[in-house]
C-alpha atoms as a PDB file:
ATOM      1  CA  UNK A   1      -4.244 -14.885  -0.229  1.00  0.00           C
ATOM      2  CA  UNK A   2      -0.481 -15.199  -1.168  1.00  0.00           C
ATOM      3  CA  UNK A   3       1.617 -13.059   1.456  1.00  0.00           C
ATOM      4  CA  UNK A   4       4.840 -11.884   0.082  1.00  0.00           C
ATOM      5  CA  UNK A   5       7.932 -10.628   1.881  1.00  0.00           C
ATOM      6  CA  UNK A   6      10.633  -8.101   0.278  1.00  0.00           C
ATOM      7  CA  UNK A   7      13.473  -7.208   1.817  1.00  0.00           C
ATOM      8  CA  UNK A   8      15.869  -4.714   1.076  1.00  0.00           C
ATOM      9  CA  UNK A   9      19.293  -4.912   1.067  1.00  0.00           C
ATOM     10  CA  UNK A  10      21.783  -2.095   2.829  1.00  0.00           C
ATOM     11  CA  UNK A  11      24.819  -4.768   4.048  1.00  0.00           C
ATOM     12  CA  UNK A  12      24.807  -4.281   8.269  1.00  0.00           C
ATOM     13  CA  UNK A  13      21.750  -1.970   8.049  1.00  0.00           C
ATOM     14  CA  UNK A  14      19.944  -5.217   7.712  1.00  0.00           C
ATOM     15  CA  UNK A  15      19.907  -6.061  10.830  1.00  0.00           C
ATOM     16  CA  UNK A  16      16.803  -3.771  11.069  1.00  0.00           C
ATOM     17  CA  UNK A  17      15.116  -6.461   8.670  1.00  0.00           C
ATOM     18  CA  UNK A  18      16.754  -9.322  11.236  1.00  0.00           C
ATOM     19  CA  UNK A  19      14.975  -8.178  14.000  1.00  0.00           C
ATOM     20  CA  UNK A  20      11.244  -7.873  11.896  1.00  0.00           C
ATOM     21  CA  UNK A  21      11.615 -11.160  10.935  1.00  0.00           C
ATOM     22  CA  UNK A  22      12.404 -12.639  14.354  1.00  0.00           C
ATOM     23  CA  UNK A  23       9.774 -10.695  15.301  1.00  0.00           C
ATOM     24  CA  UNK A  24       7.416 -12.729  12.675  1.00  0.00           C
ATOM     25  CA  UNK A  25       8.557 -16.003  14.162  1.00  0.00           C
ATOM     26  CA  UNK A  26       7.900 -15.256  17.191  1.00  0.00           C
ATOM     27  CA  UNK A  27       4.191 -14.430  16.087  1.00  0.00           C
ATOM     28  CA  UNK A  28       4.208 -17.994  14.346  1.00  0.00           C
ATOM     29  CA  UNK A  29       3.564 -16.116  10.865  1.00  0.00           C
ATOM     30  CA  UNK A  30       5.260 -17.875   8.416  1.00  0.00           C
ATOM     31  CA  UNK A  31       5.113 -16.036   4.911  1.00  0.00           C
ATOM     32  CA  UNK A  32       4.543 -17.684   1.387  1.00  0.00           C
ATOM     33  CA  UNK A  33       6.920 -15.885  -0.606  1.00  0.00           C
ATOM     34  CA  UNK A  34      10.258 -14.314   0.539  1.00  0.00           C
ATOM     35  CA  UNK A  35      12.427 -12.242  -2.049  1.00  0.00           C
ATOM     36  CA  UNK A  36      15.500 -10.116  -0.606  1.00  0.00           C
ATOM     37  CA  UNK A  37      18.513  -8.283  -2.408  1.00  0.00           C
ATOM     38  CA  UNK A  38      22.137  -8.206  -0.870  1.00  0.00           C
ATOM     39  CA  UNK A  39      21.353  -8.736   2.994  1.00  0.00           C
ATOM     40  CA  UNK A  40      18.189  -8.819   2.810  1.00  0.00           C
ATOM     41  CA  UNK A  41      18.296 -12.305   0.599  1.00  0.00           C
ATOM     42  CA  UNK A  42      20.822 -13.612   3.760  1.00  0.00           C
ATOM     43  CA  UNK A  43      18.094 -12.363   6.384  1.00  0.00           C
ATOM     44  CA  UNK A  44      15.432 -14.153   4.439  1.00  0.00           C
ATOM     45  CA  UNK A  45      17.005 -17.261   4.358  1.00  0.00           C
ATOM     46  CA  UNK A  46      17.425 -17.472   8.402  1.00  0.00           C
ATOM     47  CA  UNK A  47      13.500 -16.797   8.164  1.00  0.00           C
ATOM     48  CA  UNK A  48      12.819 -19.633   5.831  1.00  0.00           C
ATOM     49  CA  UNK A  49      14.909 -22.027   7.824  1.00  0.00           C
ATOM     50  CA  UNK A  50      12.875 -20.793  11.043  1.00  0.00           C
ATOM     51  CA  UNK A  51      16.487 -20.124  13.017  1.00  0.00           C
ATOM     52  CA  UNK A  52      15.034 -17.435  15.376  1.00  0.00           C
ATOM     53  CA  UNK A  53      18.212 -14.832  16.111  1.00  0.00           C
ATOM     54  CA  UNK A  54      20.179 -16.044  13.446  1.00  0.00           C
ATOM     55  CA  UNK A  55      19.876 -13.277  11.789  1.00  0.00           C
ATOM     56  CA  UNK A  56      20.982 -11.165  14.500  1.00  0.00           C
ATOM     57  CA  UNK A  57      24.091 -13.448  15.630  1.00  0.00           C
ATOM     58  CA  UNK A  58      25.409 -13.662  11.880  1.00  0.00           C
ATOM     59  CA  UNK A  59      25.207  -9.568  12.060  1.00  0.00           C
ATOM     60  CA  UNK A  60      27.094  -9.056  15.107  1.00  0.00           C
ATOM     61  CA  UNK A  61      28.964 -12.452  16.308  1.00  0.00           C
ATOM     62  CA  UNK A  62      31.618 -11.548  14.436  1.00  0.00           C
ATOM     63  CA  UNK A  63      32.516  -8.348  13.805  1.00  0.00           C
ATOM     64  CA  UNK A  64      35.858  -8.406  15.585  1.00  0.00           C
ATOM     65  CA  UNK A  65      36.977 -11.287  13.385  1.00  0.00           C
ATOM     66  CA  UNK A  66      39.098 -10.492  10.271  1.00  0.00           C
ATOM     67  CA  UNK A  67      38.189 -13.493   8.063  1.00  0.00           C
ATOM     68  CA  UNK A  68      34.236 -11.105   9.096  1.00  0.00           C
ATOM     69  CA  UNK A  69      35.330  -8.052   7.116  1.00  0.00           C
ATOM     70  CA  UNK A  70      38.088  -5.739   6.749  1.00  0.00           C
ATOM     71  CA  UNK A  71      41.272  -4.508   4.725  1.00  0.00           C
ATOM     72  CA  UNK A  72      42.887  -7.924   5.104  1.00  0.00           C
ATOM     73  CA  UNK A  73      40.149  -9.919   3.849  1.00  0.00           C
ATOM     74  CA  UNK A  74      40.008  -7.003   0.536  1.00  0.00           C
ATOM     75  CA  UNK A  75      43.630  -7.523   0.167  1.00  0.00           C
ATOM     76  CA  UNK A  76      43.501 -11.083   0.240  1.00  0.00           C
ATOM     77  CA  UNK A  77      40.634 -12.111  -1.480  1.00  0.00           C
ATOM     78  CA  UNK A  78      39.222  -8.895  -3.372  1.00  0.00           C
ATOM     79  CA  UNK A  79      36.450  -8.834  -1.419  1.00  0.00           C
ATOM     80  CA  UNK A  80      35.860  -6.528   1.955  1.00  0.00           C
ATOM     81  CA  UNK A  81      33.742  -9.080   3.559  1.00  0.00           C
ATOM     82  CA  UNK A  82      35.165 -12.781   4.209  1.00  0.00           C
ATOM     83  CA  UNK A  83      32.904 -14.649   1.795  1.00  0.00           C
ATOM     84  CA  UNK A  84      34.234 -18.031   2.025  1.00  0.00           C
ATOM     85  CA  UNK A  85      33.884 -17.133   6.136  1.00  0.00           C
ATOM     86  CA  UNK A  86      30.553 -16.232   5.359  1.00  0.00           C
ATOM     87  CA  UNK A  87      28.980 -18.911   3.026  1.00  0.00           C
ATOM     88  CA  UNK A  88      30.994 -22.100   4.085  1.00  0.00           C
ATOM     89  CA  UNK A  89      32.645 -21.530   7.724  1.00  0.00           C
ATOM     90  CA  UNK A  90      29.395 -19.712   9.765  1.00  0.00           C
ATOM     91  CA  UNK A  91      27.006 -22.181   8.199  1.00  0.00           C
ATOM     92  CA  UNK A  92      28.733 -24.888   8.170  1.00  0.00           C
ATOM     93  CA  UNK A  93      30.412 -25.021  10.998  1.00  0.00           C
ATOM     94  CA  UNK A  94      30.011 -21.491  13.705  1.00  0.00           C
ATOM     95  CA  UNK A  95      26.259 -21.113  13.486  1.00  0.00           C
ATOM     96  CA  UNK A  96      24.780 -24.089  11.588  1.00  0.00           C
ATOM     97  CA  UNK A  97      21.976 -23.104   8.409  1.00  0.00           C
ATOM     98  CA  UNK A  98      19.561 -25.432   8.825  1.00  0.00           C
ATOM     99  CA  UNK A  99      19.276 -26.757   4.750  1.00  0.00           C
ATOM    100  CA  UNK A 100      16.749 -29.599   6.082  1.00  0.00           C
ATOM    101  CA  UNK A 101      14.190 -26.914   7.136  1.00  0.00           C
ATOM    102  CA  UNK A 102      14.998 -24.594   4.653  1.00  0.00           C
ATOM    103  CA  UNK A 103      14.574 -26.857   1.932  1.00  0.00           C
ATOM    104  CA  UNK A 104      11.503 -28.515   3.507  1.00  0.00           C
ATOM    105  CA  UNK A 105       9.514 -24.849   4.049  1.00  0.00           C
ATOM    106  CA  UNK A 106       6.596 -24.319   1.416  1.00  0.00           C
ATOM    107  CA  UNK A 107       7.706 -20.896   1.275  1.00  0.00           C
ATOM    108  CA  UNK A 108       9.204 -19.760  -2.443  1.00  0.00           C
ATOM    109  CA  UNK A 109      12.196 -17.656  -1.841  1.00  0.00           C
ATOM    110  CA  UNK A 110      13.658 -15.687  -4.852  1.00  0.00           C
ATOM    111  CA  UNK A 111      17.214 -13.935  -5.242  1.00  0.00           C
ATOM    112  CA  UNK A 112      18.190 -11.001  -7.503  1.00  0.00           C
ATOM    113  CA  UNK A 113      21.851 -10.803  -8.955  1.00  0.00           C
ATOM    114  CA  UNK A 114      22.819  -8.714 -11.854  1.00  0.00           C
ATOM    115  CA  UNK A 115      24.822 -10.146 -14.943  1.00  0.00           C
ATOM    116  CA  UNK A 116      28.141  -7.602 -15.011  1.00  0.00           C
ATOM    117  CA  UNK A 117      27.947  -8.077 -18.460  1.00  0.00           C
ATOM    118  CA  UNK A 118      24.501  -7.485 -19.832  1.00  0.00           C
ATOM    119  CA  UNK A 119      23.534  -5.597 -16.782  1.00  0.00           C
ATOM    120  CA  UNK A 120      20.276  -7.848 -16.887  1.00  0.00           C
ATOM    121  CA  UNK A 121      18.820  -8.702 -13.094  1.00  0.00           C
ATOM    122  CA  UNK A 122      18.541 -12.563 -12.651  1.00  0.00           C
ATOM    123  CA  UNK A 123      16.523 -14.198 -10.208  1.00  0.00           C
ATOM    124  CA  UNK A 124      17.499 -17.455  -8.517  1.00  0.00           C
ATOM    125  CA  UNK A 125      14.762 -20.096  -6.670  1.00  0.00           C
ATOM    126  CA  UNK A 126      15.590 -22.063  -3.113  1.00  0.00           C
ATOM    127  CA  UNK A 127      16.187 -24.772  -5.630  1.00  0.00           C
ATOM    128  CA  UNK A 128      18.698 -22.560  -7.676  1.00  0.00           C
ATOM    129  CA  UNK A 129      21.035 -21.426  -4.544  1.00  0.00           C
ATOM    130  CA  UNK A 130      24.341 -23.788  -5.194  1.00  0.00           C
ATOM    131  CA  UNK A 131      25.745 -26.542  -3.631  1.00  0.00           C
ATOM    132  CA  UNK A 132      27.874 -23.354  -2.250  1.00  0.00           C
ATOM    133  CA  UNK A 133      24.949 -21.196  -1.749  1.00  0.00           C
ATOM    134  CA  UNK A 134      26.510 -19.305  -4.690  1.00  0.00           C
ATOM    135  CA  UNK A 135      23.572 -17.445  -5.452  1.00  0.00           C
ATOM    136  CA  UNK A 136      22.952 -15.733  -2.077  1.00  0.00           C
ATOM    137  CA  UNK A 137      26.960 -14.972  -2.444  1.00  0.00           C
ATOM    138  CA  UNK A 138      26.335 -13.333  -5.410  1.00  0.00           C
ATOM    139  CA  UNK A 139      23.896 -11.326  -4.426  1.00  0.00           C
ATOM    140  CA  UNK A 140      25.476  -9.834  -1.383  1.00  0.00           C
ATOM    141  CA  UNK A 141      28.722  -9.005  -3.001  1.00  0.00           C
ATOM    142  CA  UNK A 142      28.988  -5.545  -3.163  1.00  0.00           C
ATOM    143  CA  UNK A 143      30.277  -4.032  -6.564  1.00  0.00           C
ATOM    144  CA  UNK A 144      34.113  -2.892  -6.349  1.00  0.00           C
ATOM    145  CA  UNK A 145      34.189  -4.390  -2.912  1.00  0.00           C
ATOM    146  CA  UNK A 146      33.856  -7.594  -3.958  1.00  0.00           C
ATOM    147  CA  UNK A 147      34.706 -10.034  -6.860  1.00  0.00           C
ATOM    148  CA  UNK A 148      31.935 -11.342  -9.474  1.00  0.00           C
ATOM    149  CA  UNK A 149      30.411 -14.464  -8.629  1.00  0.00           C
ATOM    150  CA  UNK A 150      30.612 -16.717 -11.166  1.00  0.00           C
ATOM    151  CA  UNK A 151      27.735 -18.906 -11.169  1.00  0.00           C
ATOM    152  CA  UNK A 152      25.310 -20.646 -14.228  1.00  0.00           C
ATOM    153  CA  UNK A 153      27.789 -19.266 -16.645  1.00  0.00           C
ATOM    154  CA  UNK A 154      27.146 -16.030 -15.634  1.00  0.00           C
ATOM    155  CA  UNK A 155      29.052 -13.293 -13.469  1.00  0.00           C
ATOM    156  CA  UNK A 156      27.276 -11.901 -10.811  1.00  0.00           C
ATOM    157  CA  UNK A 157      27.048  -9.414  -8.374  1.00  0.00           C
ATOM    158  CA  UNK A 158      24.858  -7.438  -5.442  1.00  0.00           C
ATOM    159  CA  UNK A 159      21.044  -7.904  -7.099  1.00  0.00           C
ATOM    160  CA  UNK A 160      20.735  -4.533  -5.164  1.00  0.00           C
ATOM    161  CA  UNK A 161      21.991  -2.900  -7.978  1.00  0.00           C
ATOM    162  CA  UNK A 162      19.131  -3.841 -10.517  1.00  0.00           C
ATOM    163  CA  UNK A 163      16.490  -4.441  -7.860  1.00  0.00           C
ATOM    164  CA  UNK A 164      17.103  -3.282  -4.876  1.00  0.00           C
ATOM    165  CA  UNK A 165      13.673  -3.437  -3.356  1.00  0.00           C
ATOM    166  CA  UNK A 166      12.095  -6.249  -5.670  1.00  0.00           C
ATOM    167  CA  UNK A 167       8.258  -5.485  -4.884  1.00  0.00           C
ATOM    168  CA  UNK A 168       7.751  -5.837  -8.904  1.00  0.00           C
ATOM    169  CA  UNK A 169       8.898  -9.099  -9.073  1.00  0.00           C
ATOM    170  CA  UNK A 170       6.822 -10.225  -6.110  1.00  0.00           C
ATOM    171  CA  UNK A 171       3.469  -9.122  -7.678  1.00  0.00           C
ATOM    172  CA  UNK A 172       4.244 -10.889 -11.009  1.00  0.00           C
ATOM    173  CA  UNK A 173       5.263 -13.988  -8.979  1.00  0.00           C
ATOM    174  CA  UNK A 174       1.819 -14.094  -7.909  1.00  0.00           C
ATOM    175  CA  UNK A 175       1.981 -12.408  -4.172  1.00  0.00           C
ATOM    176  CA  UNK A 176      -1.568 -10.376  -3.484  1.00  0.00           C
ATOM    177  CA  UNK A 177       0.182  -8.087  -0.634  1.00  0.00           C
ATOM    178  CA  UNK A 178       3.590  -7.810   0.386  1.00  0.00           C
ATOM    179  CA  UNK A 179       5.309  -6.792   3.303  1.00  0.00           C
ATOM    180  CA  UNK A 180       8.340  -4.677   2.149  1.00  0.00           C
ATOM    181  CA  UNK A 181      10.759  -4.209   4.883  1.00  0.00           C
ATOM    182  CA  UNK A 182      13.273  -1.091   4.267  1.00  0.00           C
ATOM    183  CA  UNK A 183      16.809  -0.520   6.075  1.00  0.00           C
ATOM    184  CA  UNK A 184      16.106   3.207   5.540  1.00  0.00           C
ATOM    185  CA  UNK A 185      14.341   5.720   7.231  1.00  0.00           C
ATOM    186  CA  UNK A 186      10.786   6.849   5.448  1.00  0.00           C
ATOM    187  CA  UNK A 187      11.627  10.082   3.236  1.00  0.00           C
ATOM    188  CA  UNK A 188      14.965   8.184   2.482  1.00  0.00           C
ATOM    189  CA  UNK A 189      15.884   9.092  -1.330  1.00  0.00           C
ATOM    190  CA  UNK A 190      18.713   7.747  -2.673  1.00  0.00           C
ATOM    191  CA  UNK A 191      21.059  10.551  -4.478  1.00  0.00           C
ATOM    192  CA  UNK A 192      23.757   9.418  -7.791  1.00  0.00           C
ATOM    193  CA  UNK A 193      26.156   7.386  -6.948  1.00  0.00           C
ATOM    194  CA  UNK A 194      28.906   8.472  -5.613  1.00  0.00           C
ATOM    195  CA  UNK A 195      33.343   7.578  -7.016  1.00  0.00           C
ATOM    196  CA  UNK A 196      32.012   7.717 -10.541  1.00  0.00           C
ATOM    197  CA  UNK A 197      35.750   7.440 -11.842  1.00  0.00           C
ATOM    198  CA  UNK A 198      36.208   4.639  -9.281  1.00  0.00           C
ATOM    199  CA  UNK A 199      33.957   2.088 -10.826  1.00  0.00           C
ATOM    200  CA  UNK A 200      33.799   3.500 -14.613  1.00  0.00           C
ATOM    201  CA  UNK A 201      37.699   2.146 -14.395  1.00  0.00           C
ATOM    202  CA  UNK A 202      36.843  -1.336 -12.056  1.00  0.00           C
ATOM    203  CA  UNK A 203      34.285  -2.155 -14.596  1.00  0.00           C
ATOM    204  CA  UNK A 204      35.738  -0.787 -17.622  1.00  0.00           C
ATOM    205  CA  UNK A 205      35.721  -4.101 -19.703  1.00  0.00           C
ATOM    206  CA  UNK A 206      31.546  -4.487 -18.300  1.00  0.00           C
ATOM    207  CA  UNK A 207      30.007  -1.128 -19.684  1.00  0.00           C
ATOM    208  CA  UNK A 208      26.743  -2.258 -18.928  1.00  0.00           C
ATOM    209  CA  UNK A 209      27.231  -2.591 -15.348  1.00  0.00           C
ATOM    210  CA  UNK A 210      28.847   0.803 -14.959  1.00  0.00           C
ATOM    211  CA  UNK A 211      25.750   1.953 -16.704  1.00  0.00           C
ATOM    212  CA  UNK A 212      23.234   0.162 -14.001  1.00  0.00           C
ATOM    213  CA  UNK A 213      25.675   1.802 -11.260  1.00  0.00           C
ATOM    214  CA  UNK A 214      24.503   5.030 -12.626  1.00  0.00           C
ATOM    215  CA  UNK A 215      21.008   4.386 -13.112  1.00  0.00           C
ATOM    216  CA  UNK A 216      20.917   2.835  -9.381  1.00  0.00           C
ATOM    217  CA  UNK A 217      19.400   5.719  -7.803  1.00  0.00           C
ATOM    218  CA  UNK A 218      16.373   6.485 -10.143  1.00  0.00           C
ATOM    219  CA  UNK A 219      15.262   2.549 -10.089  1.00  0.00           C
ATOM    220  CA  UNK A 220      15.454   2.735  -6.508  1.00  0.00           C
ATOM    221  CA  UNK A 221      13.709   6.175  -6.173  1.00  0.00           C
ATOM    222  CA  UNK A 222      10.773   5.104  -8.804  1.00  0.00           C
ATOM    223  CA  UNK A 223      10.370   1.812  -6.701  1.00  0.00           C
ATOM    224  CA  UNK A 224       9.738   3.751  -3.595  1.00  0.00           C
ATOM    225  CA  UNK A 225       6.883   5.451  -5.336  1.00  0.00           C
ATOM    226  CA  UNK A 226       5.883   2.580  -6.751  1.00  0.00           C
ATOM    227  CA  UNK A 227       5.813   1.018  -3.305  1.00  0.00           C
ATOM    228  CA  UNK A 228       3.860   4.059  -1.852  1.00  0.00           C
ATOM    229  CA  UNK A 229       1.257   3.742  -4.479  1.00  0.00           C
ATOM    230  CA  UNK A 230       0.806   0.147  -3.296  1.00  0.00           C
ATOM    231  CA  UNK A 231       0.740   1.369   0.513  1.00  0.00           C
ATOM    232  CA  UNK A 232      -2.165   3.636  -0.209  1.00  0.00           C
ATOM    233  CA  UNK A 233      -4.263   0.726  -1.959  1.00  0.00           C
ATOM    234  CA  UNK A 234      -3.854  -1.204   1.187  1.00  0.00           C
ATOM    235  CA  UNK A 235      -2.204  -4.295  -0.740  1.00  0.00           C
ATOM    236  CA  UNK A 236       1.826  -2.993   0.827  1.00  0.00           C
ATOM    237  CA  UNK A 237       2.669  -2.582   4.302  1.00  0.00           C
ATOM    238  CA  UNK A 238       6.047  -0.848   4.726  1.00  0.00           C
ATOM    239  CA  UNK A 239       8.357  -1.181   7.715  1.00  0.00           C
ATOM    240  CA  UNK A 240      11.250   1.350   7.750  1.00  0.00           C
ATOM    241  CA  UNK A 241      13.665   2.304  10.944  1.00  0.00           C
ATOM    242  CA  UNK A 242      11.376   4.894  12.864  1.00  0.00           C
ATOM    243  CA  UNK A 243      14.886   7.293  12.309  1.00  0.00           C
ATOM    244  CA  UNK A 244      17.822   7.612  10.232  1.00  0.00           C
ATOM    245  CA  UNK A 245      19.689   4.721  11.252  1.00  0.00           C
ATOM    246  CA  UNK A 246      23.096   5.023  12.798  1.00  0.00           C
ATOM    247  CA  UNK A 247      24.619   2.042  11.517  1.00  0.00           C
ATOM    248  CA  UNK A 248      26.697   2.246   8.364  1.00  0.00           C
ATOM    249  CA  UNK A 249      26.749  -0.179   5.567  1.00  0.00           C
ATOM    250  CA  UNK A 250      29.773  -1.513   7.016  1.00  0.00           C
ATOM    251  CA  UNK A 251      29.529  -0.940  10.876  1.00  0.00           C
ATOM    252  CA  UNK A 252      31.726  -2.325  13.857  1.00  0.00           C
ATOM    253  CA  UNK A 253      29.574  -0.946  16.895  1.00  0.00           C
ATOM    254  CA  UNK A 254      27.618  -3.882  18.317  1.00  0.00           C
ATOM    255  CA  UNK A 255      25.708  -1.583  20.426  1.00  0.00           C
ATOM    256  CA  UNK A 256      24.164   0.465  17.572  1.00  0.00           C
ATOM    257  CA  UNK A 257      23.470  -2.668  15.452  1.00  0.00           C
ATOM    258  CA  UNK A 258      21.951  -4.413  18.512  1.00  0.00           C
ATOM    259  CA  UNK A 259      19.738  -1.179  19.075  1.00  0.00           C
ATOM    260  CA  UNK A 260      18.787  -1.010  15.179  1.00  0.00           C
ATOM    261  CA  UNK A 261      17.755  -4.609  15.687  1.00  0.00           C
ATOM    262  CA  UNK A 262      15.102  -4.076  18.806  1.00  0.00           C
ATOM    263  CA  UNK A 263      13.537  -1.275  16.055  1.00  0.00           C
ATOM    264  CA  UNK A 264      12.975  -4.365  13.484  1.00  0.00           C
ATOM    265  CA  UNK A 265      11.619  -6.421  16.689  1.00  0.00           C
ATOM    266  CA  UNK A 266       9.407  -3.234  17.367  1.00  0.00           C
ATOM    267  CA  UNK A 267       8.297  -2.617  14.026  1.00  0.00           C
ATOM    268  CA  UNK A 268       7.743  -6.303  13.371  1.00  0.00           C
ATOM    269  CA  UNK A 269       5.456  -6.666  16.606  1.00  0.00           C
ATOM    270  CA  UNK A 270       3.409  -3.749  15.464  1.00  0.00           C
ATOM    271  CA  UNK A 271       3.075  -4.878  12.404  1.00  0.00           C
ATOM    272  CA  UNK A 272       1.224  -8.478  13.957  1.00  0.00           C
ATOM    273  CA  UNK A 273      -1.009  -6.366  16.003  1.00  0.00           C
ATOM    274  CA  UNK A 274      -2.313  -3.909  13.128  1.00  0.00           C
ATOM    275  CA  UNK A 275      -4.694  -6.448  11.315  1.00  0.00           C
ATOM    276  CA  UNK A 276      -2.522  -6.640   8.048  1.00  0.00           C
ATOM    277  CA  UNK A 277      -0.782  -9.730   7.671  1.00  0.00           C
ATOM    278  CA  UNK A 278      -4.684 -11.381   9.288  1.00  0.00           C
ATOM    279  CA  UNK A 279      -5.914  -9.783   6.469  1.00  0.00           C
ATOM    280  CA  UNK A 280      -8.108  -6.873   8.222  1.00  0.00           C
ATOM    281  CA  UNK A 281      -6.356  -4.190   5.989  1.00  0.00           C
END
């Protein structure tokens, strides 16, 4: 029985998914298959590497710090979060990534990006993340907030876009039940995107990624269904905050993130005790 983890994305939101996953190492259950978009994909990794409260520390250690996030980092470097902070300074050097374990876990781990221009989703394997960890860059920089990665002779951005809850991707990589873990409340639908002018002009020369910008909100919508459909065959178990969450995409108050966080511990603890993951659903 292959057990498959999908994580959605929703930047600070995922600290919801942070505190599920700590929640699954602290239950010893170690998953086969991990695929995230956006944060999820930098939450997943933490899990793969088996660095209990990583998750939560790279969420909230540094939210005070402008190379984190912020106006200066956008003005700087085109990009509202501190990337190069993020993907060479905090694991490198702050809050070590263990590569060693990472690399030596069985578990696959996949990444989403989208191509700006095809608009085609690309997946990336552990063994396809960059000596940079350009991949999981990619796919956590957020489009018009952040600058195309270029990577494999491609330019890439947030895999959210294309895939945003990659459940599809897990079955056809072989996973008999997943575990999809949301950073939005159940009922959550997602309505058209909003700034339409804003990012028909940003991506102007890239019509095919305005076009997936538009089309972001029924792909997300149809996977939800899709998702419930597999919840109901008892192959899916969803975790979702028990609430609208309070935290933004881009949020500054520790205290909300850290209580958004015990919800993921909750939910992840619950999710141990009902049977699924042993197979008894």
């Amino acid at each position: 029985m292959k057990t498959g983890l999908v994580l959605e994305g929703g930047g600070l939101r995922g600290v919801f998914t942070a505190g599920v996953l700590d929640a699954l190492l602290e239950g010893n259950f170690h998953a086969d298959y991990v695929i995230g978009a956006s944060a999820g994909a930098a939450n997943g990794a933490s899990y793969v590497s088996g660095q209990f409260e990583r998750g939560l520390r790279t969420n909230t250690d540094y939210l005070r710090d402008p190379r984190y996030m912020g106006l200066r980092s956008l003005l700087l470097h085109g990009s509202l979060f501190g990337m190069d902070f993020i993907f060479r300074e905090i694991p490198r050097r702050l809050d070590p990534f263990d590569f060693e374990a990472f690399s030596a876990n069985p578990c696959e781990f996949v990444i989403p990006a989208i191509d700006i221009e095809t608009g085609e989703t690309v997946y990336f394997t552990k063994d396809e993340l960059g000596d940079d960890m350009e991949a999981l860059r990619a796919t956590t920089s957020l489009p018009v907030l952040a600058k195309p990665v270029a990577y494999k002779g491609r330019l890439l951005l947030d895999g959210g876009v294309g895939d945003p809850i990659p459940v599809r991707r897990a079955l056809a990589d072989g996973c008999d039940r997943v575990v999809a873990v949301l950073t939005r409340e159940r009922g959550y639908r997602k309505e058209p995107q909003s700034f339409r002018a804003v990012y028909r002009h940003v991506y102007r020369k890239y019509p095919a990624m305005a076009k997936a910008l538009e089309g972001r909100h029924r792909i997300y919508n149809e996977t939800l269904e899709f998702l419930a459909g597999l919840e109901c065959g008892g192959t899916a178990a969803v975790l979702a905050p028990p609430k609208p969450p309070e935290v933004r995409r881009v949020e500054r108050d520790r205290e909300k993130l850290l209580a958004l966080y015990r919800e993921g511990l909750e939910a992840g603890r619950a999710l141990l005790k009902s049977g699924f993951l042993a197979g008894e659903k």
